[in-house]
Protein backbone atom coordinates (compact mmCIF):
# COMPACT_ATOMS: atom_id res chain seq x y z
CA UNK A 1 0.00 0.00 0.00
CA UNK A 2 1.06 3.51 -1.08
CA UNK A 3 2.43 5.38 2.10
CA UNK A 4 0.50 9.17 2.72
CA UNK A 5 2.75 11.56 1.35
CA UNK A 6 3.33 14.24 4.60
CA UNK A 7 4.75 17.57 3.07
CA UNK A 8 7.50 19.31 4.78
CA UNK A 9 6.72 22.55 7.13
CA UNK A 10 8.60 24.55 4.55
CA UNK A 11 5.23 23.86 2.03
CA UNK A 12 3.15 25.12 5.13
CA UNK A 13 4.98 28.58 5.78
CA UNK A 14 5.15 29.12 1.80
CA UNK A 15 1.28 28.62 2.16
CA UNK A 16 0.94 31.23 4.78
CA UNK A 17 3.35 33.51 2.75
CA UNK A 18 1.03 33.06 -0.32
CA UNK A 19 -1.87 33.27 1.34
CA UNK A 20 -0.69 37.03 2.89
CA UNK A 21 0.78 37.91 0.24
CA UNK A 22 -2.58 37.41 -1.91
CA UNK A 23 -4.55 39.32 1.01
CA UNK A 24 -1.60 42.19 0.54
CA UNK A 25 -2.98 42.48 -3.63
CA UNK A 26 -6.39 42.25 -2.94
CA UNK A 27 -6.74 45.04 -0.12
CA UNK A 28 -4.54 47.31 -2.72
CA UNK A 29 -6.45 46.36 -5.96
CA UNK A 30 -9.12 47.18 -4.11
CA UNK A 31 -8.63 50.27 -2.99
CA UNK A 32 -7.21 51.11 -6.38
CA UNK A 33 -10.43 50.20 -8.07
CA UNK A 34 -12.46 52.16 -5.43
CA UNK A 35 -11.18 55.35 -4.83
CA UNK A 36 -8.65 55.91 -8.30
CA UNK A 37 -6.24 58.00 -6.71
CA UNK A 38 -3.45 58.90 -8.62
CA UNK A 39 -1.43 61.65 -6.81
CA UNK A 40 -0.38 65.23 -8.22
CA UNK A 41 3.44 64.67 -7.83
CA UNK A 42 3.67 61.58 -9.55
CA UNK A 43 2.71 63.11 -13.03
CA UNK A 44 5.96 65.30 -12.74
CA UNK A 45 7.83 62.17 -12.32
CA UNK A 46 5.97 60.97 -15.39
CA UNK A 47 6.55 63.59 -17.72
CA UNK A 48 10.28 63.57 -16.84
CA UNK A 49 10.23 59.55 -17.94
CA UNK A 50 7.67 60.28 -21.02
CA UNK A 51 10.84 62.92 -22.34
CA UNK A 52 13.43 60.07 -21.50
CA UNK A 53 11.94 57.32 -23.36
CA UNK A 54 10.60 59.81 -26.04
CA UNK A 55 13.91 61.04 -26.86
CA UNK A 56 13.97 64.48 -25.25
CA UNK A 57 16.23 64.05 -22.47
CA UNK A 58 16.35 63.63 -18.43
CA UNK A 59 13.89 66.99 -18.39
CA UNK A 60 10.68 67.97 -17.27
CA UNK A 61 10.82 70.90 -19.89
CA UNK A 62 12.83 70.15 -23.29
CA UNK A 63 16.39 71.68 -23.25
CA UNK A 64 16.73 72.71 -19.63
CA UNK A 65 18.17 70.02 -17.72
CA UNK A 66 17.09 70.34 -14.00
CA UNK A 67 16.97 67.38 -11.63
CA UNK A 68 13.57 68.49 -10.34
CA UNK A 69 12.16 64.98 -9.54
CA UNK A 70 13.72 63.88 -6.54
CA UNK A 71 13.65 59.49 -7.26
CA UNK A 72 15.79 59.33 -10.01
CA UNK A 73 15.58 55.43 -10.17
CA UNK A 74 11.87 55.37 -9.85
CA UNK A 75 11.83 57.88 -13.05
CA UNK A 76 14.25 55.21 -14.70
CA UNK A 77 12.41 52.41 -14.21
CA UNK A 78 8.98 54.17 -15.57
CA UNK A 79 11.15 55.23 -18.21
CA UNK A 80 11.80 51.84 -19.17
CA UNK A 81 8.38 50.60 -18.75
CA UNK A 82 7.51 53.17 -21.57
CA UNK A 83 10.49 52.19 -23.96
CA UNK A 84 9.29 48.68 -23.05
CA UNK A 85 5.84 49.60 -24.89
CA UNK A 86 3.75 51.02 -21.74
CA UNK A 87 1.38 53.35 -22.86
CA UNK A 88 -0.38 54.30 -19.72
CA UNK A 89 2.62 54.92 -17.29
CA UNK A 90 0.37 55.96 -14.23
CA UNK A 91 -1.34 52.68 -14.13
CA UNK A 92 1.91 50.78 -14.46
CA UNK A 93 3.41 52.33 -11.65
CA UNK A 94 0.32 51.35 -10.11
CA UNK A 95 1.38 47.94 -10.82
CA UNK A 96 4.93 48.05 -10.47
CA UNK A 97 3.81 49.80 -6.38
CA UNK A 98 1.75 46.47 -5.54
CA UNK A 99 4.73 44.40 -6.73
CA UNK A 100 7.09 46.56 -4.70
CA UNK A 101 4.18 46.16 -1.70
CA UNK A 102 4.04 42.43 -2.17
CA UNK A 103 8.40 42.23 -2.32
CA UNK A 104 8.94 43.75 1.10
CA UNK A 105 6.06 42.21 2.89
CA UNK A 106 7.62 38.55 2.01
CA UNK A 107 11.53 40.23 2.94
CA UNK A 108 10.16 41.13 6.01
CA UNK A 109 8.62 37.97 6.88
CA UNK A 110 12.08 36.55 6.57
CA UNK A 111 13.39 39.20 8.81
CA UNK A 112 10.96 38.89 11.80
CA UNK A 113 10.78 34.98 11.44
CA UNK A 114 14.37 34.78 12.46
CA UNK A 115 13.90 36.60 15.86
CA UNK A 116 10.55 35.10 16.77
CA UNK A 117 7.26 33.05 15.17
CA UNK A 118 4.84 35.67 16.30
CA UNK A 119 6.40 38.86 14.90
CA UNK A 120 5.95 38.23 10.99
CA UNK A 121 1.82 37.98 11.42
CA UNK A 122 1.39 40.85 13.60
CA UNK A 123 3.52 42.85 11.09
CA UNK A 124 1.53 41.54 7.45
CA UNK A 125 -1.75 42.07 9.62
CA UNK A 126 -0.62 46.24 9.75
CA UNK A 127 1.23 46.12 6.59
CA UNK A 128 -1.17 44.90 4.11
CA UNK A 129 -4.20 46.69 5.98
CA UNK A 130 -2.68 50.13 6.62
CA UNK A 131 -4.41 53.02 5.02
CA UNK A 132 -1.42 55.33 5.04
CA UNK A 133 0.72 52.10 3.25
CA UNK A 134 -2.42 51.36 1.20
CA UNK A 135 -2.94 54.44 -0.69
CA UNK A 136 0.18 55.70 -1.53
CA UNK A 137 1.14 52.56 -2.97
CA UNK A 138 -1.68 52.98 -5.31
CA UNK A 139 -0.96 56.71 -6.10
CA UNK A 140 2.27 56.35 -8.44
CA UNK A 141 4.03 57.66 -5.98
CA UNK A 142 8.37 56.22 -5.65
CA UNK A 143 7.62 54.83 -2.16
CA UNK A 144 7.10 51.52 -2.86
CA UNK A 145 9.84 51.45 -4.14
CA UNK A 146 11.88 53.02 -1.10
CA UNK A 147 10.23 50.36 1.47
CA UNK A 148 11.34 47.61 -0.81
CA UNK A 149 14.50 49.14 -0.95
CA UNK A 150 15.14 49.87 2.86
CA UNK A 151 13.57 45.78 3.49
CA UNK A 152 16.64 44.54 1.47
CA UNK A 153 19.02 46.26 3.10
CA UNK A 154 17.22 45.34 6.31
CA UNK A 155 17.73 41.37 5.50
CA UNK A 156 20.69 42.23 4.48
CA UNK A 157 22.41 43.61 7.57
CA UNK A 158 20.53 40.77 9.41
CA UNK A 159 22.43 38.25 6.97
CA UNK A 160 25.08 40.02 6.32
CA UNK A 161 25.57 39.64 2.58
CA UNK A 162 25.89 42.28 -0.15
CA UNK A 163 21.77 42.87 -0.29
CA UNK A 164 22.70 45.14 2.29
CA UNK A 165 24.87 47.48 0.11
CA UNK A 166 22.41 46.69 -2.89
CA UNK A 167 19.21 47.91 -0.37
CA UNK A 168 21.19 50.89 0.70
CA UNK A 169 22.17 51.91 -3.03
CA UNK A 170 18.71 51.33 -4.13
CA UNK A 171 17.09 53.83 -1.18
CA UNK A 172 19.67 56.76 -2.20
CA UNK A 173 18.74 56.33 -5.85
CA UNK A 174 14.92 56.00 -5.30
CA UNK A 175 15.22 59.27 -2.69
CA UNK A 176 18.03 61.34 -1.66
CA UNK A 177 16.93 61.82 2.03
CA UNK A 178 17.50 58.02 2.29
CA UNK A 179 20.55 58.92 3.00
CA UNK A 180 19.52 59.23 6.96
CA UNK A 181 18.13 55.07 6.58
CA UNK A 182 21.90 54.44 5.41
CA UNK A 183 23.91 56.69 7.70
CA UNK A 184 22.32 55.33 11.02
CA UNK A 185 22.60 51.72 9.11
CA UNK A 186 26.40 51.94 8.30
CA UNK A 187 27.37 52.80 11.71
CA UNK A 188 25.42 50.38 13.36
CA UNK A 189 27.04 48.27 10.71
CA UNK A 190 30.11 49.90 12.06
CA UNK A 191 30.61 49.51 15.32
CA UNK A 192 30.05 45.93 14.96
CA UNK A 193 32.46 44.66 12.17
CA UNK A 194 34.16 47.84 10.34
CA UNK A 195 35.60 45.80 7.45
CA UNK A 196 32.96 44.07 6.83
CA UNK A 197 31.16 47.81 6.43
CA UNK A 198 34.13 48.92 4.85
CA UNK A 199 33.15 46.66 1.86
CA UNK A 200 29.92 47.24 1.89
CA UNK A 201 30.12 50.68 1.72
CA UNK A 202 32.46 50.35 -1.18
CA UNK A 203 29.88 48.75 -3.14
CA UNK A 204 27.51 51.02 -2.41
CA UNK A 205 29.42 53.83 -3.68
CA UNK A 206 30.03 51.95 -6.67
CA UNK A 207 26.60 51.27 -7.41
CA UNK A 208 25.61 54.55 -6.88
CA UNK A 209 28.30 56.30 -9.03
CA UNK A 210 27.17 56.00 -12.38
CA UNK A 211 24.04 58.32 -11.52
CA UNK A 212 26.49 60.79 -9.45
CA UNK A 213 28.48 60.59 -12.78
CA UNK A 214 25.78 61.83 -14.60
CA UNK A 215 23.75 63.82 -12.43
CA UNK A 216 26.48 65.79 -11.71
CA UNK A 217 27.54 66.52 -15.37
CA UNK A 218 23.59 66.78 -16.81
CA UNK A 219 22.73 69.44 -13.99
CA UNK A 220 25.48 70.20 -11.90
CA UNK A 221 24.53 68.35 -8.74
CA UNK A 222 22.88 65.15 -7.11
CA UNK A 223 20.54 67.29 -5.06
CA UNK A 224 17.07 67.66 -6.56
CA UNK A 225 16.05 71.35 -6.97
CA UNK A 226 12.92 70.47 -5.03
CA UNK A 227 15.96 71.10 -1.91
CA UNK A 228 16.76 74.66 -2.86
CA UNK A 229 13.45 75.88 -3.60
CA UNK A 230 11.09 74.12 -0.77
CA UNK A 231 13.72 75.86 1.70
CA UNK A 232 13.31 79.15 0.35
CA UNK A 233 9.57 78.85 -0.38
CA UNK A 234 8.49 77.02 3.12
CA UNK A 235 9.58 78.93 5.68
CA UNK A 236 6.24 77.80 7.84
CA UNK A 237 7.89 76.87 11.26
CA UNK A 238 7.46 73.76 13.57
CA UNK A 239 3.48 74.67 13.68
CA UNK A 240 3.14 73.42 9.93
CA UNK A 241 5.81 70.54 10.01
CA UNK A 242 4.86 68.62 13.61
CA UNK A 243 1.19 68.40 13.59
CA UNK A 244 0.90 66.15 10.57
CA UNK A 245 3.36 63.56 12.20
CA UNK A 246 1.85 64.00 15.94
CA UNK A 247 -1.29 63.18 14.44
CA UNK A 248 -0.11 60.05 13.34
CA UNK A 249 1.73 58.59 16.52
CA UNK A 250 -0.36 60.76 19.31
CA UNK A 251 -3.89 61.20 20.05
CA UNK A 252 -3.33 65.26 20.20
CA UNK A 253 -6.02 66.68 17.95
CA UNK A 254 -8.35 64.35 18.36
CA UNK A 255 -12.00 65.24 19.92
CA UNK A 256 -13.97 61.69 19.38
CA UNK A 257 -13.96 59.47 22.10
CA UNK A 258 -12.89 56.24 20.09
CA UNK A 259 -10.42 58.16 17.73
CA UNK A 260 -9.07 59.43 21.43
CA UNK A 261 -8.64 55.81 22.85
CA UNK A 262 -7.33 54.33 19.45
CA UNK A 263 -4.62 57.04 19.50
CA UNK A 264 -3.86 56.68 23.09
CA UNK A 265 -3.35 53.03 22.46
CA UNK A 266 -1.06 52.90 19.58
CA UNK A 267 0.95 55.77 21.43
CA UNK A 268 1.79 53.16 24.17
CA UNK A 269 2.10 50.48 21.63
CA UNK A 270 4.85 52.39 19.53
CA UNK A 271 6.67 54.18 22.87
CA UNK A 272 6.57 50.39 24.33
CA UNK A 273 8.27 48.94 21.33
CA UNK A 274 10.58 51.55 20.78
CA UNK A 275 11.54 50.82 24.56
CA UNK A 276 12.03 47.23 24.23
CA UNK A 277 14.32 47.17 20.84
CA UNK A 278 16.31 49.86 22.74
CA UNK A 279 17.11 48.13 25.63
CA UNK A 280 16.90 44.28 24.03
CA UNK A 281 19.56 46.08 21.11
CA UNK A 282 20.03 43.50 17.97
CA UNK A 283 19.18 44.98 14.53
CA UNK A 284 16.24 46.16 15.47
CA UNK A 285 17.83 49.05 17.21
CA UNK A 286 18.55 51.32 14.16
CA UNK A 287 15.26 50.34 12.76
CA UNK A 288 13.89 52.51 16.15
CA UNK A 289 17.08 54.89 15.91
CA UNK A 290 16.09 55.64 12.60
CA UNK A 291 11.77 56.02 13.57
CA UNK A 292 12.92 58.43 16.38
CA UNK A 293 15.37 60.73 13.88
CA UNK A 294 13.29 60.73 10.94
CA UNK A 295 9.83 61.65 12.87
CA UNK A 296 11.77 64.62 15.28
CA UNK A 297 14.04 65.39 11.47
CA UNK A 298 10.75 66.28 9.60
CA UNK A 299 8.71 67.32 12.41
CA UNK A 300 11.09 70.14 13.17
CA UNK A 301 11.39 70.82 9.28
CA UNK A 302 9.12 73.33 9.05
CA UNK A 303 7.75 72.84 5.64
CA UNK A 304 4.55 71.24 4.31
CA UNK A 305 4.28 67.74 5.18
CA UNK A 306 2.71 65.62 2.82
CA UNK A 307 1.39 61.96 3.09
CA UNK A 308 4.40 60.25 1.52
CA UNK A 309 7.14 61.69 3.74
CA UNK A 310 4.84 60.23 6.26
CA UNK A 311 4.82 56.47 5.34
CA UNK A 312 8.49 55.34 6.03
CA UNK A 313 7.92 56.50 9.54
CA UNK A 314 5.01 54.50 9.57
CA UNK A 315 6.47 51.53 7.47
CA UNK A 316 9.60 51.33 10.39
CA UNK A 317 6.66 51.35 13.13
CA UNK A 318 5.08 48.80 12.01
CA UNK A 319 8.82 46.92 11.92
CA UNK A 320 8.96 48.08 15.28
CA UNK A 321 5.82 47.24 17.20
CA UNK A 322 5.86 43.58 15.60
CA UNK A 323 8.90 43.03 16.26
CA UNK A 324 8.85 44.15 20.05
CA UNK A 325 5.37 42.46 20.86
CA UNK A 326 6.39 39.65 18.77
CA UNK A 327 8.88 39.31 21.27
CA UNK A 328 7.22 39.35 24.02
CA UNK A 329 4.46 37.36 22.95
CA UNK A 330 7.48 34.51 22.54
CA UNK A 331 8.45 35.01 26.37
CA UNK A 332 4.98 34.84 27.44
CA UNK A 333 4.67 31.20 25.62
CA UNK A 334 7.50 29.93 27.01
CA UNK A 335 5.27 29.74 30.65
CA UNK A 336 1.79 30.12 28.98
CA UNK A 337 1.14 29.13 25.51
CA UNK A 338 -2.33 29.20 25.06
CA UNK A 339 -2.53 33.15 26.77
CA UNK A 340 0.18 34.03 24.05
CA UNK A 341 -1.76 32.44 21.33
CA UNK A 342 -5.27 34.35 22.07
CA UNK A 343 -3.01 37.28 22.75
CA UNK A 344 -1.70 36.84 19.36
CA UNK A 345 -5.33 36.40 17.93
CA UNK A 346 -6.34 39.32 19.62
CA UNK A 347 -3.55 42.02 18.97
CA UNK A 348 -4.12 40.84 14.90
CA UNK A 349 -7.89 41.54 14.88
CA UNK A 350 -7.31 44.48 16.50
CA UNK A 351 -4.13 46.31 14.62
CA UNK A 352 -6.35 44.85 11.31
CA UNK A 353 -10.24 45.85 12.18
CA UNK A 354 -8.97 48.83 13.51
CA UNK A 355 -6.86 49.75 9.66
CA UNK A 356 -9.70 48.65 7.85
CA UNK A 357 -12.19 50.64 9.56
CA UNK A 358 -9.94 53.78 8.57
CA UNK A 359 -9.43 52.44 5.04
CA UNK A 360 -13.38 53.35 4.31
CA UNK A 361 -12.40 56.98 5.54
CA UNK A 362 -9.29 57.33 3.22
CA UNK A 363 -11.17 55.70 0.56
CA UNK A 364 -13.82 58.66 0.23
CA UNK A 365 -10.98 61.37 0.96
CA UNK A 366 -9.13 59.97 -2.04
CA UNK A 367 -11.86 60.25 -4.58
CA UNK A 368 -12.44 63.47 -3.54
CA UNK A 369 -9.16 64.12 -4.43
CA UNK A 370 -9.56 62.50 -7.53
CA UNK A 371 -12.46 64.68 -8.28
CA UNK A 372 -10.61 67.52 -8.51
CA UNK A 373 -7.84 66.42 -10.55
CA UNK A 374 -10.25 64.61 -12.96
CA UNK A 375 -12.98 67.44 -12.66
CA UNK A 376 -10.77 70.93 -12.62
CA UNK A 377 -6.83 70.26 -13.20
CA UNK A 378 -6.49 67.46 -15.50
CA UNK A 379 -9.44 69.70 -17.63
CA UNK A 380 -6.89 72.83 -17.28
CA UNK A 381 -3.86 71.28 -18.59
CA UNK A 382 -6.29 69.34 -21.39
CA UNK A 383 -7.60 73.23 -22.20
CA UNK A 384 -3.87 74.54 -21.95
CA UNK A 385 -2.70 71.65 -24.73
CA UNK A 386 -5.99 72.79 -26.80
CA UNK A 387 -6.27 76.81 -26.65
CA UNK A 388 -2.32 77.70 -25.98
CA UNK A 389 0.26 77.37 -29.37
CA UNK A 390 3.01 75.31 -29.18
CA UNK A 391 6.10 76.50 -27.18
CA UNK A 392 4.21 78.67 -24.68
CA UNK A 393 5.08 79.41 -21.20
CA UNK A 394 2.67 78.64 -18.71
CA UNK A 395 3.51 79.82 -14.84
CA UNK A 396 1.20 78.27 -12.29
CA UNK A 397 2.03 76.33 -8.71
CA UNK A 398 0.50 72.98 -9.00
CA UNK A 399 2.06 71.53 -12.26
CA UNK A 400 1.59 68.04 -11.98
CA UNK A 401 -1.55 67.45 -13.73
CA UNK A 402 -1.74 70.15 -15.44
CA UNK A 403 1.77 70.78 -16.54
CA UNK A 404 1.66 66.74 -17.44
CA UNK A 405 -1.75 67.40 -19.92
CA UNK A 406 -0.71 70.41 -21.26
CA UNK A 407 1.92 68.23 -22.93
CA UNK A 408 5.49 68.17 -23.56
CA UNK A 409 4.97 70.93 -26.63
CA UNK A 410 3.97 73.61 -23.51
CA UNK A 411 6.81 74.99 -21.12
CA UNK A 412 5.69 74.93 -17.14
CA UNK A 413 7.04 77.15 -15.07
CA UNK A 414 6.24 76.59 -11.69
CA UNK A 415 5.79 79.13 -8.82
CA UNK A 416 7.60 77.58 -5.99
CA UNK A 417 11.07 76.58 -8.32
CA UNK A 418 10.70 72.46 -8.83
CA UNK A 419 11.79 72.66 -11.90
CA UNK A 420 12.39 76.49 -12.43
CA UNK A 421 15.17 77.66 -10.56
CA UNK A 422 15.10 81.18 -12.03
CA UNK A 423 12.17 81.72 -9.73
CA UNK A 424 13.83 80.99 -6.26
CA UNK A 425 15.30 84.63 -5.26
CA UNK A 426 11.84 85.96 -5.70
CA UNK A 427 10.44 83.72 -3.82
CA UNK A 428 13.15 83.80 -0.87
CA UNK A 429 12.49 88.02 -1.05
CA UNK A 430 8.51 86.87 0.39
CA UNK A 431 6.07 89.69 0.00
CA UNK A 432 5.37 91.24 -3.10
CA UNK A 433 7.34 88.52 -5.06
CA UNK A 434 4.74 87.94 -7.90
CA UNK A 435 5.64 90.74 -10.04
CA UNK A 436 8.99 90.64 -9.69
CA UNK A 437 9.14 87.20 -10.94
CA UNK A 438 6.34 87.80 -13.58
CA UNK A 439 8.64 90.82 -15.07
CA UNK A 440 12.33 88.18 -14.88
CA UNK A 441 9.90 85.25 -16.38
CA UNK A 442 7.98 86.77 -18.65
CA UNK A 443 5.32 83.88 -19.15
CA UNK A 444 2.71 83.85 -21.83
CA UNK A 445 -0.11 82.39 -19.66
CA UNK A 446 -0.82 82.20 -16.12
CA UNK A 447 -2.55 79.68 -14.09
CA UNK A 448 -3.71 80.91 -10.60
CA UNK A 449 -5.82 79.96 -7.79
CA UNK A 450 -8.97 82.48 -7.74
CA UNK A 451 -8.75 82.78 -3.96
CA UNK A 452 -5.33 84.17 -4.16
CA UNK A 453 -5.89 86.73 -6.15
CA UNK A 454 -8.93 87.28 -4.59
CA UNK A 455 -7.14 87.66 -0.91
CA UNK A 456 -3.55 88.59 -2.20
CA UNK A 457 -2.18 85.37 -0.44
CA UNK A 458 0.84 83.17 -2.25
CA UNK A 459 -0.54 79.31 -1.96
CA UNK A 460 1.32 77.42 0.93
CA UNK A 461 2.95 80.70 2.16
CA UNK A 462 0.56 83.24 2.45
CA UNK A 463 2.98 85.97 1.53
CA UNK A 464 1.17 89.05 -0.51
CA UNK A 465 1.24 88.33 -4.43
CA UNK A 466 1.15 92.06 -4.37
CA UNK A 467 2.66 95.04 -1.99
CA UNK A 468 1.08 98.34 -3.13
CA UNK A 469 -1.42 99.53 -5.84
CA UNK A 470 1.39 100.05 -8.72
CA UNK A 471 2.11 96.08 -8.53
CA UNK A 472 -1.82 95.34 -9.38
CA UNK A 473 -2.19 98.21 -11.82
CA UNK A 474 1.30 96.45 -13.66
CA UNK A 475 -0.82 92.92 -13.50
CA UNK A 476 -3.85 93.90 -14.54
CA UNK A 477 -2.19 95.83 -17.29
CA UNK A 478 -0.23 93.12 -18.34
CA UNK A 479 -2.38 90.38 -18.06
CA UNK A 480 -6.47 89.26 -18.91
CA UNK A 481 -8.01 86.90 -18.07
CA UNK A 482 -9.04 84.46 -20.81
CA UNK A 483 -10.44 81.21 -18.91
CA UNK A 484 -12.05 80.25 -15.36
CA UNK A 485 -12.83 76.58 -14.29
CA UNK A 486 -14.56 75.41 -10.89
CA UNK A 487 -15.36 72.80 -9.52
CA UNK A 488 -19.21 71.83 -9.28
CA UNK A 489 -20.72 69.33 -7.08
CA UNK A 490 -20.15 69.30 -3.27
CA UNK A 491 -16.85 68.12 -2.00
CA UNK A 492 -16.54 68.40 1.42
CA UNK A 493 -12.94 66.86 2.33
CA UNK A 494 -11.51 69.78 -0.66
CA UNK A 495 -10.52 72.96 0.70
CA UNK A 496 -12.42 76.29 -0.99
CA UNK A 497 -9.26 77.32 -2.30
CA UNK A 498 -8.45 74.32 -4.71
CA UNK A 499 -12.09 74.52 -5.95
CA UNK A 500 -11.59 77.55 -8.87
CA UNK A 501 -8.66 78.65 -11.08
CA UNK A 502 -8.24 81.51 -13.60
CA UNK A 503 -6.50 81.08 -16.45
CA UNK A 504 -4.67 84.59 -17.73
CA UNK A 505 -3.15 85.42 -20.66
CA UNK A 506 -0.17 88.16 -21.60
CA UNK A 507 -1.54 91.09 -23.06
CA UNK A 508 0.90 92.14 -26.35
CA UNK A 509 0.91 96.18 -26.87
């Protein structure tokens, strides 16, 4: 008689692996399919690989070569996709996020399984559920790419091979302020066997050096111009740059009872953690190192804070509060197995129902968002590409969507210096800055918010477009307006402001 066949425990972890890693595409496809986000930066990243793969250069506008995308290799690789024969780069990096998504959930269940058997679940229950992860892997967005990135240099370390100098080179090239993951890394790295860093670090400088190489004789320097101009432009203070973050970890803010508790919780949770991985040390010490100096880094910034600076902080939490109740969930089975098994149970459902219940919420923000870049901007730059002759200037502030369907054939100029640098002492000078740059720029059209001209206020700063009556008798002599659009339709979650935009042309004597 045949024998039963009994398949190795390896076939039941790769099972479990699957089975999250299937759970990790749905909950993005999902969300994809429901809310259709596709976020305003990531179309300047797009143009930029549209004019590599079409032939016009590393450029946003053809024939002036400035780095103003700030993930070169995430650029590359869409560039490829479109020499490849990609047609609809948004949705393929779309794609290409999930993939990244799916890549460092499985990386990182290789990490945590090492230290314990409890940590990997607890950390694919918050990973594949949470709605700050969730979204902006679905937005086009580089960080995908960065968390995949940062979990091979993570394994890496923990095994030391080369993945870790591959996982370092890859965060640099994806965003330059990875370069904070891979300081704190290399001297942890350090401090425990130097030669071995020593040749790690070598081959991470390697790696890297073909884009220094070029970045360095295409536009002068590695840093993106997004640096220069963002610190001349947002000079907002610690009242702009900590909220957003405290919001996040801390229940300050809040006014609901259950939004209060929830908070409250995860604060403990996260302060716990980070306690634990301190004092137990291991390789999960720069992973909280690096939580603590990124969070107090941007939070002290003072500049805008947008979701996506947001999510490695959250990404390295998650790394964090897995791995420390994973832990401890280990020590308690040692004298009581079934308590750490329904403790196990329980701390899933409850870092998962309690994601899931905010994934609804982000859902309905984010196709309110869409709204208005399907309903208002997208419609401007489609208007822009229609009514505008080819080679015009266009000046306006948000020139993602717009600048990206106005078309290659239209030169964006953009008011806070992304990817015109020319603007950036006008901007640093505050008040009264419009027609100064307007006179130095000289652009044939002009996209502007309604309520700034309305209430004199720059977007994001609030310094005065204008100073005196002579600077609005200059614009309104210079300039007509030849186009408005609003949005219709209620949209509560949209601020006023983003809602209407005039469209104004030069006026030739």
């Amino acid at each position: 008689m045949m024998k039963a066949i009994r398949l190795p425990s390896s076939w039941g972890m790769i099972a479990v692996a699957a089975l999250l890693a299937a759970t990790t595409i749905a909950i993005r496809v999902w969300f994809w399919q429901s809310a259709g986000e596709t976020l305003e930066d990531s179309l300047i990243t797009l143009r930029y690989a549209e004019n590599i793969a079409d032939g016009r250069g590393f450029t946003y506008n053809t024939g002036e070569y400035v780095l103003g995308t700030t993930t070169p290799l995430w650029t590359l690789l869409l560039a490829s996709a479109r020499t490849a024969g990609v047609t609809d780069l948004a949705q393929a990096a779309k794609v290409i996020g999930i993939a990244c998504d799916v890549g460092t959930l499985l990386l990182l269940l290789l990490l945590l399984r090492k230290d314990n058997s409890f940590a990997p679940l607890l950390f694919a229950g918050i990973f594949a559920t949470s709605p700050w992860i969730v979204r902006i892997c679905v937005s086009g967005m580089e960080t995908p790419l960065l968390l995949l990135s940062m979990s091979i240099a993570l394994l890496g370390l923990q095994r030391r091979n080369s993945a870790f100098a591959l996982g370092l080179a890859l965060t640099l090239l994806t965003r330059i302020d990875g370069i904070l993951f891979a300081g704190i890394m290399l001297l942890w790295s350090l401090f425990h066997d130097w030669r071995w860093t020593a040749r790690q670090t070598g081959i991470m400088v390697l790696l890297c050096l073909p884009w220094i190489v070029f970045a360095a004789a295409t536009f002068g320097t590695v840093l993106p111009q997004s640096f220069e101009a963002k610190r001349a432009v947002y000079h907002l203070g610690v009242a702009t740059s900590a909220p957003p973050f405290l919001n996040v970890f801390t229940p300050l803010g809040e006014t609901g009872v259950s939004k209060l508790i929830v908070k409250s919780l995860w604060t403990l949770v996260v302060l716990g953690s980070l306690l634990i991985l301190v004092i137990r040390r291991g390789i999960f010490l720069p992973i909280a190192v690096f939580f603590l100096m990124y969070t107090v880094a941007y939070m002290m910034s003072g500049t805008l804070i947008f979701a996506w600076y947001i999510v490695p902080a959250v990404f390295i939490s998650s790394i964090c509060v897995a791995a420390a109740t994973g832990w401890a969930l280990a020590r308690l089975k040692e004298r009581q197995p079934r308590m750490s098994s329904l403790l196990l149970t329980g701390a899933f459902l409850l870092f998962v129902s309690i994601n899931i219940l905010a994934l609804g919420g982000r859902m309905q923000r984010s196709r309110d968002v869409q709204e208005v870049e399907n309903g208002l901007r997208k419609g401007i730059g489609v208007w822009l590409k229609e009514h505008t002759e080819s080679g015009a200037s266009i000046l306006l502030e948000p020139i993602g969507y717009i600048g990206y369907y106005a078309g290659p054939d239209r030169k964006i100029m953009d008011e806070i210096g992304l990817v015109t640098p020319r603007i950036v002492p006008y901007r640093r000078a505050g008040a009264g800055w419009y027609v100064a740059a307007l006179q130095a720029l000289d652009p044939d059209y002009i996209v502007q918010y309604a309520a700034a001209l309305e209430r004199n206020r720059s977007e994001g700063t609030e310094d005065p477009l204008f100073v005196n009556g002579d600077q609005r008798a200059w614009f309104r002599d210079h300039y007509e307006s030849v186009a408005r659009f609003r949005l219709s339709g209620q949209h509560f979650r949209i601020e006023e402001k983003e809602k209407e935009y005039v469209v104004l042309r030069k006026i030739h004597s």
